[in-house]
Protein backbone atom coordinates (compact mmCIF):
# COMPACT_ATOMS: atom_id res chain seq x y z
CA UNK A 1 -24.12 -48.95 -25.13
CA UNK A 2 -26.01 -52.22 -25.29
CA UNK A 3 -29.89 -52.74 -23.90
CA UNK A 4 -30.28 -56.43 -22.55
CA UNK A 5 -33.04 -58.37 -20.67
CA UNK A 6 -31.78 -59.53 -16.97
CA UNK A 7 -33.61 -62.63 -16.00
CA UNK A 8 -30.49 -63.43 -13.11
CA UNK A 9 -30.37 -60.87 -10.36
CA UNK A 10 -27.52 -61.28 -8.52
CA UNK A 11 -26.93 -59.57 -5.60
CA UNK A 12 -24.18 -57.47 -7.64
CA UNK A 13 -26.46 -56.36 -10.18
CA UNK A 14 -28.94 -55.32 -8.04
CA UNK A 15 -25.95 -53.34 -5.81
CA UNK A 16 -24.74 -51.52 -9.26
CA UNK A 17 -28.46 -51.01 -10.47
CA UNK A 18 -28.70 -48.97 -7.11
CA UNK A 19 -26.10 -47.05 -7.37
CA UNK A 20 -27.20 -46.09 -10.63
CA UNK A 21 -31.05 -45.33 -8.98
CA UNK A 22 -29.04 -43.15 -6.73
CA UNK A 23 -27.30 -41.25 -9.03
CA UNK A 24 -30.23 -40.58 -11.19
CA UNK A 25 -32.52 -39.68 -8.22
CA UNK A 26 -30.38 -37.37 -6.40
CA UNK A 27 -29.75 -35.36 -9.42
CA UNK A 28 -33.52 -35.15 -10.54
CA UNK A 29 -35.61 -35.58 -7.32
CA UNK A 30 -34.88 -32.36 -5.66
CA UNK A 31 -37.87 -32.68 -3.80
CA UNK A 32 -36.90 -36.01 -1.63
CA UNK A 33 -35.28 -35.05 1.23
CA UNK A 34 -32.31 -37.95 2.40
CA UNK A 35 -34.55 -39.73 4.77
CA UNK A 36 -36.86 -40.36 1.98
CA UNK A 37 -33.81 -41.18 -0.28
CA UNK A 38 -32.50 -43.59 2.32
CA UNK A 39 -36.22 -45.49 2.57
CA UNK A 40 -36.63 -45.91 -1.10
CA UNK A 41 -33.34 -47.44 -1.04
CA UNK A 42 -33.59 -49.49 1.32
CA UNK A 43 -37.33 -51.31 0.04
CA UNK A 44 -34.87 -51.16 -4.29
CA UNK A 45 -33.56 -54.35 -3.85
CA UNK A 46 -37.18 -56.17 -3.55
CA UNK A 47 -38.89 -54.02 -5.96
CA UNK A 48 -35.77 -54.48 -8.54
CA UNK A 49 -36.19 -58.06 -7.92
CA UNK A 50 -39.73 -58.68 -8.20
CA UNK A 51 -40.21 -55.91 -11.62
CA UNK A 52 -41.73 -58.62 -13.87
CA UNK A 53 -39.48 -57.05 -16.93
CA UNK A 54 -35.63 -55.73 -15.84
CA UNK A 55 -34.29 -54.23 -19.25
CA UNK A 56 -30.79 -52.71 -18.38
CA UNK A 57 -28.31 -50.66 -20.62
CA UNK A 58 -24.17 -51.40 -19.97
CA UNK A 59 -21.62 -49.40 -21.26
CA UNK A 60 -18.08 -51.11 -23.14
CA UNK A 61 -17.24 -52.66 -20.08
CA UNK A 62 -20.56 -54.09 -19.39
CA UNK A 63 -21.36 -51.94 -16.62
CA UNK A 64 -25.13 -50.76 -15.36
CA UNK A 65 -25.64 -47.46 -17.03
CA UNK A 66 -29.57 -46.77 -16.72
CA UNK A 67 -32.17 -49.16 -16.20
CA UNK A 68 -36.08 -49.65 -16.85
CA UNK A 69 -38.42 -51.83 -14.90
CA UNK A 70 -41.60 -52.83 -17.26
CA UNK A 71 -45.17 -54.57 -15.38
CA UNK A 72 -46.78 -54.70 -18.84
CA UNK A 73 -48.26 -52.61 -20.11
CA UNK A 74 -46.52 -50.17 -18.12
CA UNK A 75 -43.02 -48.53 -17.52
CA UNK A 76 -42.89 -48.79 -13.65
CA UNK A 77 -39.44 -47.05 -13.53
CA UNK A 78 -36.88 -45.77 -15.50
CA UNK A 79 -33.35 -44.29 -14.01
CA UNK A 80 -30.42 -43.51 -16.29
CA UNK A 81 -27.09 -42.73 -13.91
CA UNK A 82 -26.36 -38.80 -14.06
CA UNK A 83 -22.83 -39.41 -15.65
CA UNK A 84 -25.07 -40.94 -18.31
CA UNK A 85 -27.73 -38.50 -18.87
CA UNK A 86 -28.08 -36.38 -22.04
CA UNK A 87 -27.22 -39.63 -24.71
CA UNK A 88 -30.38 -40.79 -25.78
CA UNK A 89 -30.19 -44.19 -23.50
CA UNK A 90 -33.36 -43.13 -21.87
CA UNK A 91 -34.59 -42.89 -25.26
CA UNK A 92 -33.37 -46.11 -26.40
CA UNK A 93 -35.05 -47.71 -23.43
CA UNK A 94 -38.33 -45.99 -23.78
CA UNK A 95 -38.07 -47.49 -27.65
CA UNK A 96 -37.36 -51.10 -26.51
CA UNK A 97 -40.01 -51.14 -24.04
CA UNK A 98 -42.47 -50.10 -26.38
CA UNK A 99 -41.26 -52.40 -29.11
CA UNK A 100 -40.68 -55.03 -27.37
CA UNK A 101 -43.20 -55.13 -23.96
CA UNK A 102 -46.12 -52.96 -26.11
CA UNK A 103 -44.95 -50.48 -22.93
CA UNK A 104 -47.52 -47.41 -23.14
CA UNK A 105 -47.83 -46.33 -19.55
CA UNK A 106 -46.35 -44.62 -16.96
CA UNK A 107 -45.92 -42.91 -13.74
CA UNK A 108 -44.00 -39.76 -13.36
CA UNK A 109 -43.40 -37.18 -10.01
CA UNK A 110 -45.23 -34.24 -10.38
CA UNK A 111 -42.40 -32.86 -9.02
CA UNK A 112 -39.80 -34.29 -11.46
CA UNK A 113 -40.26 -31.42 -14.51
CA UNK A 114 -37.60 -32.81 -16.36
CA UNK A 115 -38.75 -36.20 -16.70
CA UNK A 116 -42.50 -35.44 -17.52
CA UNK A 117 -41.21 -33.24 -20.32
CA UNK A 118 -39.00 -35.95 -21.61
CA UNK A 119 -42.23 -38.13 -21.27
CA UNK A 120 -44.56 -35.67 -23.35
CA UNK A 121 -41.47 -35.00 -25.24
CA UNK A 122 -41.27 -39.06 -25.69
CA UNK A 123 -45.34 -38.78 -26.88
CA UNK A 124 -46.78 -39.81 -23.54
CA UNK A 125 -49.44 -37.53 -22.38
CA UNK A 126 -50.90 -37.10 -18.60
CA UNK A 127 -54.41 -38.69 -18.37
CA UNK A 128 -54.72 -38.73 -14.38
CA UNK A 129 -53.14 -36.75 -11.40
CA UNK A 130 -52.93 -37.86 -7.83
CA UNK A 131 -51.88 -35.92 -4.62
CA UNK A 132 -49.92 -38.67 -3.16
CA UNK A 133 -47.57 -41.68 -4.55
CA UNK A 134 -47.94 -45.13 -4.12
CA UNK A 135 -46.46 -45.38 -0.70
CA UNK A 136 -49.19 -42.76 -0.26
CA UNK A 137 -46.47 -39.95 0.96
CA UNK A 138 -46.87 -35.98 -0.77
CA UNK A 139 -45.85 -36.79 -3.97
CA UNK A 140 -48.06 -35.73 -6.52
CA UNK A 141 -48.14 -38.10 -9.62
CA UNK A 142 -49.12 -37.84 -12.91
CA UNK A 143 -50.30 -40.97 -15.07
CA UNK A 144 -49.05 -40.74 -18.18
CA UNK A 145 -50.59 -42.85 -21.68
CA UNK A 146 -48.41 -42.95 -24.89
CA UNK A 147 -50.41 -40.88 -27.58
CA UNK A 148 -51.73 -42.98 -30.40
């Protein structure tokens, strides 16, 4: 596994990164149901091409296995595919934003158990709760700061 930079989006980069956003959020966000899935997906491509700071980790043959989107100073997403999960590359990316960006913020779903204990587990600790996400649908979300 290698973590790079991406400063060229193509349009086949961003169509891998989403299949790899797919993967990851149908295996950890129980809570969306597929209409939800399907309008997140749909708005990915603008979002992954606007994120200020695309840091993406490829596998031997180069291919998208998990990326991280960084707004400095904070981690605005982070999706490793579900094939992937469980080998410390959401770990390595966590590392290389903070190194590298001085990353020590983010968001997490309420709802998402697993990834605010890898957060806390990561040394980032909840500082503010609200009922609703940014699109302002019923997704509580916890703001998370990185413990000094």
């Amino acid at each position: 596994m290698k973590i790079i930079a991406v400063t060229q989006r193509s349009s086949e980069l961003i169509k891998q990164l989403i299949a790899v956003w797919e993967s990851s959020v149908r295996s950890t966000h129980k809570f969306l149901t597929e209409e939800d899935i399907q309008n997140f997906k749909k708005s990915l491509p603008t979002v992954l091409t606007k994120i200020t700071h695309l840091i993406i980790a490829i596998d031997g043959q180069s291919r998208p296995i998990a990326f991280m989107g960084i707004n400095e100073p904070e981690i605005d997403m982070l999706f490793v595919d579900d094939k992937n999960r469980g080998q410390g590359i959401g770990k390595s990316l966590i590392h290389f934003g903070i190194t590298n960006y001085q990353a020590n913020q983010i968001t997490v779903n309420e709802q998402n158990p697993q990834a605010k204990g890898f957060y806390e587990h990561m040394g980032f600790a909840a500082y503010q709760r609200l009922a609703t996400d940014d699109q302002g649908k019923p997704f509580p979300i916890l703001r998370m700061k990185l413990k000094k």
